[in-house]
C-alpha atoms as a PDB file:
ATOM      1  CA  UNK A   1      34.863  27.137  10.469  1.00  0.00           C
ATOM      2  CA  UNK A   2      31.123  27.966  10.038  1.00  0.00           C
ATOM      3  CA  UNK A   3      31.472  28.004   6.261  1.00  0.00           C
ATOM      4  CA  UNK A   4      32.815  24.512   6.616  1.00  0.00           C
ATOM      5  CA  UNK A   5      30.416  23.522   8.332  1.00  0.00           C
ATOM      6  CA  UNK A   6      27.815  25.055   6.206  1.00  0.00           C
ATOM      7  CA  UNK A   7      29.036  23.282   2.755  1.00  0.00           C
ATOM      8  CA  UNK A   8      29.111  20.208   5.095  1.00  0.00           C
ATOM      9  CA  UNK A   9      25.643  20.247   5.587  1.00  0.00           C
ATOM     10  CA  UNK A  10      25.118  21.422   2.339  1.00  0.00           C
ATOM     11  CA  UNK A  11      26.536  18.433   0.823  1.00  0.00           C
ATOM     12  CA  UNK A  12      25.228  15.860   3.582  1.00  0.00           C
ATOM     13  CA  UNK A  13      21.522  17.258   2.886  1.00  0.00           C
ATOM     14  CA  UNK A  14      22.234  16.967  -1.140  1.00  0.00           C
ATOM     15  CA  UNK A  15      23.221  13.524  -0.481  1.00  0.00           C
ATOM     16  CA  UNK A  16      20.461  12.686   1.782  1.00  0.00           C
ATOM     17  CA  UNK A  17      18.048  14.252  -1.152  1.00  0.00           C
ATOM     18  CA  UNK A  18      19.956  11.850  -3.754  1.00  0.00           C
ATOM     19  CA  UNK A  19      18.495   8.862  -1.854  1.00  0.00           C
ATOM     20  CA  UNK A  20      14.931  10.000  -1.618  1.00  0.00           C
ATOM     21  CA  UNK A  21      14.652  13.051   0.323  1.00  0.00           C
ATOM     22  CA  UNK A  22      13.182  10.988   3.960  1.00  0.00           C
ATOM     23  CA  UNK A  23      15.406  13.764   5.669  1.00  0.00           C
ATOM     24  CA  UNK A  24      13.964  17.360   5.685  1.00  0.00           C
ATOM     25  CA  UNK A  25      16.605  20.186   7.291  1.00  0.00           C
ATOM     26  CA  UNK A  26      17.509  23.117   4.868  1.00  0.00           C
ATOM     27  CA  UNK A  27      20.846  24.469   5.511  1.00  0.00           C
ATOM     28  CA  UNK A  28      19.803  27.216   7.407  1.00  0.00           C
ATOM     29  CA  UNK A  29      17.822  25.423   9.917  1.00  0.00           C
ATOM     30  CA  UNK A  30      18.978  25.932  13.534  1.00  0.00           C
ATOM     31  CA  UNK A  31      21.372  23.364  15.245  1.00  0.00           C
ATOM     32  CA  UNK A  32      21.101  23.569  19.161  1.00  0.00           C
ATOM     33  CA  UNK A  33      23.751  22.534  21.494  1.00  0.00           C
ATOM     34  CA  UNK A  34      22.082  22.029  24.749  1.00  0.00           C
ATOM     35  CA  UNK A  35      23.731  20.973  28.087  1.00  0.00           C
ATOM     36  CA  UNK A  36      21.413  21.295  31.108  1.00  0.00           C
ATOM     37  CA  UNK A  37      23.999  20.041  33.778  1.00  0.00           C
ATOM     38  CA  UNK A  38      21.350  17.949  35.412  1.00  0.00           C
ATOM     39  CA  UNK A  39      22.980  14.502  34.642  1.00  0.00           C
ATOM     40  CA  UNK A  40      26.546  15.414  33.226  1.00  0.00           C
ATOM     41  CA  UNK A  41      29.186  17.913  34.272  1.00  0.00           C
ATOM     42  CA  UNK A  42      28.794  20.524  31.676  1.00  0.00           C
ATOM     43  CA  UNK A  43      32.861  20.838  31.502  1.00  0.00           C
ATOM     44  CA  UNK A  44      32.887  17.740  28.885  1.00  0.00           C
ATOM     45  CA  UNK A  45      34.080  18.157  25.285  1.00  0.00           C
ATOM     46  CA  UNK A  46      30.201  17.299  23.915  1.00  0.00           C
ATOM     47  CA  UNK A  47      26.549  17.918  23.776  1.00  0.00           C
ATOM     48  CA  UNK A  48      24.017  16.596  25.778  1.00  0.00           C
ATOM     49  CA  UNK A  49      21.840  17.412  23.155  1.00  0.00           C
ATOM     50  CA  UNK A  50      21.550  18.644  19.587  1.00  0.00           C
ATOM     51  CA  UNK A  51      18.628  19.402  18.073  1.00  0.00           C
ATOM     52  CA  UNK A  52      18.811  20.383  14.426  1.00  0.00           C
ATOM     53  CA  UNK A  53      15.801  20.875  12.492  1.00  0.00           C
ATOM     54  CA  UNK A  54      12.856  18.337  13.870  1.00  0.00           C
ATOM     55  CA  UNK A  55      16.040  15.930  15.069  1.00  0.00           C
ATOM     56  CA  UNK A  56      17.276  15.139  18.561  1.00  0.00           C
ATOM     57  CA  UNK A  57      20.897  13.669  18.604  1.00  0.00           C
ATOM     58  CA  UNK A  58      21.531  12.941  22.332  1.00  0.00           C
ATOM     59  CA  UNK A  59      24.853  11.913  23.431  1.00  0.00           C
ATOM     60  CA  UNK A  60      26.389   8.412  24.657  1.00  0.00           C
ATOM     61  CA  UNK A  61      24.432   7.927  28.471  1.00  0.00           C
ATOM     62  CA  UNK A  62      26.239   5.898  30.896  1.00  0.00           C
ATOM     63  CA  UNK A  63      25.271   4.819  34.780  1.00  0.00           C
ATOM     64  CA  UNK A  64      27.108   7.707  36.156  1.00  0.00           C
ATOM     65  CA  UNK A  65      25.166   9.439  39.339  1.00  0.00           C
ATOM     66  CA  UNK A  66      24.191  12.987  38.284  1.00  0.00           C
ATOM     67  CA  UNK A  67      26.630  15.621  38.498  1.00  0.00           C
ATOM     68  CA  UNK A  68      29.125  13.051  38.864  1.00  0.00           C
ATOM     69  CA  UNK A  69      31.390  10.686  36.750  1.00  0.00           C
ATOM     70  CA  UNK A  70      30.612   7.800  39.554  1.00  0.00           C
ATOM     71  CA  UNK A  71      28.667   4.630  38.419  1.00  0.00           C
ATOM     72  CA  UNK A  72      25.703   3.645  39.870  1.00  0.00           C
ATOM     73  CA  UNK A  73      26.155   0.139  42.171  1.00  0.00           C
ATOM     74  CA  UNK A  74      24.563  -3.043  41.111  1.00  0.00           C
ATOM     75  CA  UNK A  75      26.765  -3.813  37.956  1.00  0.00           C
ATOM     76  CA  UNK A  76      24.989  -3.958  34.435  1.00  0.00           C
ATOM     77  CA  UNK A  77      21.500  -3.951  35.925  1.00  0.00           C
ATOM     78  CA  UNK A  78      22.287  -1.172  38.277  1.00  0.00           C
ATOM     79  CA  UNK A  79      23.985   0.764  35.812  1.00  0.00           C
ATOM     80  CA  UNK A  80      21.339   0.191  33.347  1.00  0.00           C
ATOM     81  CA  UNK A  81      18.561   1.697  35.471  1.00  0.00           C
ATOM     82  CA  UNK A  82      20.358   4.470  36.305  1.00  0.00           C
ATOM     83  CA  UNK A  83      21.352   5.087  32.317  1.00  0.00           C
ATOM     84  CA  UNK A  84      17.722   4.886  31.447  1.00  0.00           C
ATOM     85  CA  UNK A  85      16.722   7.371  34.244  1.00  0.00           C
ATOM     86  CA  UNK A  86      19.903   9.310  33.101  1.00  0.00           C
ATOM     87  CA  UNK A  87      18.425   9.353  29.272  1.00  0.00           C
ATOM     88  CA  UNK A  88      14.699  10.221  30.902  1.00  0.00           C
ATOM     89  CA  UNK A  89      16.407  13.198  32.870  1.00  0.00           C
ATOM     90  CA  UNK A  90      18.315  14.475  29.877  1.00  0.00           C
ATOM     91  CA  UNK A  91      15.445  14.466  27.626  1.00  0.00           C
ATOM     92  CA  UNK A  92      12.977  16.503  29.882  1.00  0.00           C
ATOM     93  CA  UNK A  93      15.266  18.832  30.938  1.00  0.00           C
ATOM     94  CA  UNK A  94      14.965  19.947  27.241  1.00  0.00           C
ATOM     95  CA  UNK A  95      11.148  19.411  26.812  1.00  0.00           C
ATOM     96  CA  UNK A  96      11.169  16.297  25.459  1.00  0.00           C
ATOM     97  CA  UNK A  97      10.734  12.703  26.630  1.00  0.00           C
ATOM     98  CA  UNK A  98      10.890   8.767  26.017  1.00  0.00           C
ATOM     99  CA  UNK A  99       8.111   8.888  23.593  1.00  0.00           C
ATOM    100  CA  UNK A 100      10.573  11.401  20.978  1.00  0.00           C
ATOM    101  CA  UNK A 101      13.186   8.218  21.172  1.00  0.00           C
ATOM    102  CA  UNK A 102      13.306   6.619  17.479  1.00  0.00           C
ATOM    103  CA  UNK A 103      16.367   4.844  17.724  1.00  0.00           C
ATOM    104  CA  UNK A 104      18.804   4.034  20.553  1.00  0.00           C
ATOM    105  CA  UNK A 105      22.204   2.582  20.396  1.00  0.00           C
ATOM    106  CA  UNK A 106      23.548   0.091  23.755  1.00  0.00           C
ATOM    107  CA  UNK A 107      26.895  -0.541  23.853  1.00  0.00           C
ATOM    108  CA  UNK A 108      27.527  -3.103  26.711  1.00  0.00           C
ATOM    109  CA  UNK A 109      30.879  -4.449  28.000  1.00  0.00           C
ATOM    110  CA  UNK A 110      29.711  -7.313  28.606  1.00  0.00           C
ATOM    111  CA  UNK A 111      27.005  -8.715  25.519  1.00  0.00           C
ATOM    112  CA  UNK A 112      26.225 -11.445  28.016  1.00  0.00           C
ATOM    113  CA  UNK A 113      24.427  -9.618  30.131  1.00  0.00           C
ATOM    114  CA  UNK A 114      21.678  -8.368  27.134  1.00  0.00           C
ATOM    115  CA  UNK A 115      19.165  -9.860  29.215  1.00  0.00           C
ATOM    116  CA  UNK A 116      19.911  -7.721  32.637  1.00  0.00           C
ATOM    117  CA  UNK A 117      19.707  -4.787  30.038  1.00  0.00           C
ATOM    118  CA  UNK A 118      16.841  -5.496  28.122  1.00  0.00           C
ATOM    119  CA  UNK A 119      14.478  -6.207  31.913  1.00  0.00           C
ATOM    120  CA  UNK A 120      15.444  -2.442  32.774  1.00  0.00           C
ATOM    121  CA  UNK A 121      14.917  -1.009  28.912  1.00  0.00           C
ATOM    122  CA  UNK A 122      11.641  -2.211  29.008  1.00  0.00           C
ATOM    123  CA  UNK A 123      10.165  -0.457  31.358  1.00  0.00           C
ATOM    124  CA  UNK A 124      10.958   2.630  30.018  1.00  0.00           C
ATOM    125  CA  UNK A 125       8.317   2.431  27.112  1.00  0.00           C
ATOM    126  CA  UNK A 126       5.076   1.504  26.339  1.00  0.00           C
ATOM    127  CA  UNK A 127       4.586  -1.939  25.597  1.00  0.00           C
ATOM    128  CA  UNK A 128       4.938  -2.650  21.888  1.00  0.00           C
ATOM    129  CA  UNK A 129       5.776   1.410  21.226  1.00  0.00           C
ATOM    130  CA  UNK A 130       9.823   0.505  21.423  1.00  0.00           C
ATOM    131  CA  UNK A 131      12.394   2.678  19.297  1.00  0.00           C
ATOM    132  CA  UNK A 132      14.357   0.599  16.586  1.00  0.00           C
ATOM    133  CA  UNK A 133      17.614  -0.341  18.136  1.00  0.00           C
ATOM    134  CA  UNK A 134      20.942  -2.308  17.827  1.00  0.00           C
ATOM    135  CA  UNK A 135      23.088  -3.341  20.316  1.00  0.00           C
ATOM    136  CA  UNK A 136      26.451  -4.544  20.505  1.00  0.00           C
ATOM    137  CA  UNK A 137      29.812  -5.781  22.618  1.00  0.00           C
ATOM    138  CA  UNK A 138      32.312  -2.962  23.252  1.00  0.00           C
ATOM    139  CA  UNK A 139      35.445  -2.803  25.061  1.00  0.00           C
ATOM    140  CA  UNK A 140      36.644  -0.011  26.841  1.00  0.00           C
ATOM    141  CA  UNK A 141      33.066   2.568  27.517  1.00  0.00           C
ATOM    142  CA  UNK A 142      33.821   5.867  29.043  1.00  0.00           C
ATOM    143  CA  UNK A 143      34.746   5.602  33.189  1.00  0.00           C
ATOM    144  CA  UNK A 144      34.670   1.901  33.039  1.00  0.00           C
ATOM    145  CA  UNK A 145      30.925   1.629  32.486  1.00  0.00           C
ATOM    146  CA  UNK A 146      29.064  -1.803  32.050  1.00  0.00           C
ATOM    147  CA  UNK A 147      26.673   0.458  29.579  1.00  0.00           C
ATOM    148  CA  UNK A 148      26.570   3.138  27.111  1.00  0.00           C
ATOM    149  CA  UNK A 149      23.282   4.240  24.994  1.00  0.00           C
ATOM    150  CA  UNK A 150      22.894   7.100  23.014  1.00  0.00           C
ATOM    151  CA  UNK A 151      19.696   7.734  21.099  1.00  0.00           C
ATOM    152  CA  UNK A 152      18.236   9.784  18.185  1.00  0.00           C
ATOM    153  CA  UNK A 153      15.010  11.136  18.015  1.00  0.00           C
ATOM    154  CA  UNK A 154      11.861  13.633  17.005  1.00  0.00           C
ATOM    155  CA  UNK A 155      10.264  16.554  18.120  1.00  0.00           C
END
């Protein structure tokens, strides 16, 4: 399996070098799995966080209560706080924080309610300093959750 894996990344960095090289990880750099416990239950099948080379990848966030798989009340605006905080938590449990976000991904059940989302999301950053993001409808998030984001970012 880790020779797999290796001539995986092999071939995903070669690739990444074909179209200009804006990626730098050699395939020996380090890939952390991190799990801190401090917002999921660490018995899931996934990271919290991997970090490989100068890269955090940190998994989907929804409004659950930490340590649990219960939603936080107040529908998408409730849940949305409580995913941001949930991200924020994560992230400096690791040594990192909102300022390493690049680029986040919200999946909402409900693409109506953007605007409920995007009044707790912005409080979260500096005005202006935003990571790039796209958002879009899904059906069926994890527990029933109004909200999902998962984000990539720098050291």
């Amino acid at each position: 399996m880790q020779i797999q894996t290796k001539t995986a990344l092999r071939g995903a960095i070669a690739g990444l070098a074909l179209m200009g090289g804006a990626f730098s990880v050699s395939a020996e750099t380090a890939v952390e799995k991190l799990n801190s416990g401090t917002v999921l239950p660490t018995n899931l099948p996934f990271s919290e966080l991997v970090v490989a080379g100068d890269t955090l990848y940190l998994s989907g966030q929804i409004g659950n209560l930490p340590g649990t798989l219960t939603l936080a009340e107040g529908g998408t605006a409730g849940e949305s706080k409580q995913v941001m905080e949930n991200i924020k938590t994560s992230l400096e449990a690791h040594g990192y924080g909102m300022e390493n976000l690049v680029k986040c991904t919200v999946m909402l059940a409900d693409i109506s309610e953007w605007g409920d989302f995007n009044t707790v999301y912005a409080e979260y950053f500096e005005p202006g300093e935003f990571p790039a993001r796209a958002a879009f409808g899904a059906n069926g998030l994890a527990v029933g959750a109004a909200v999902e984001v998962d984000c990539i970012g720098v050291k």
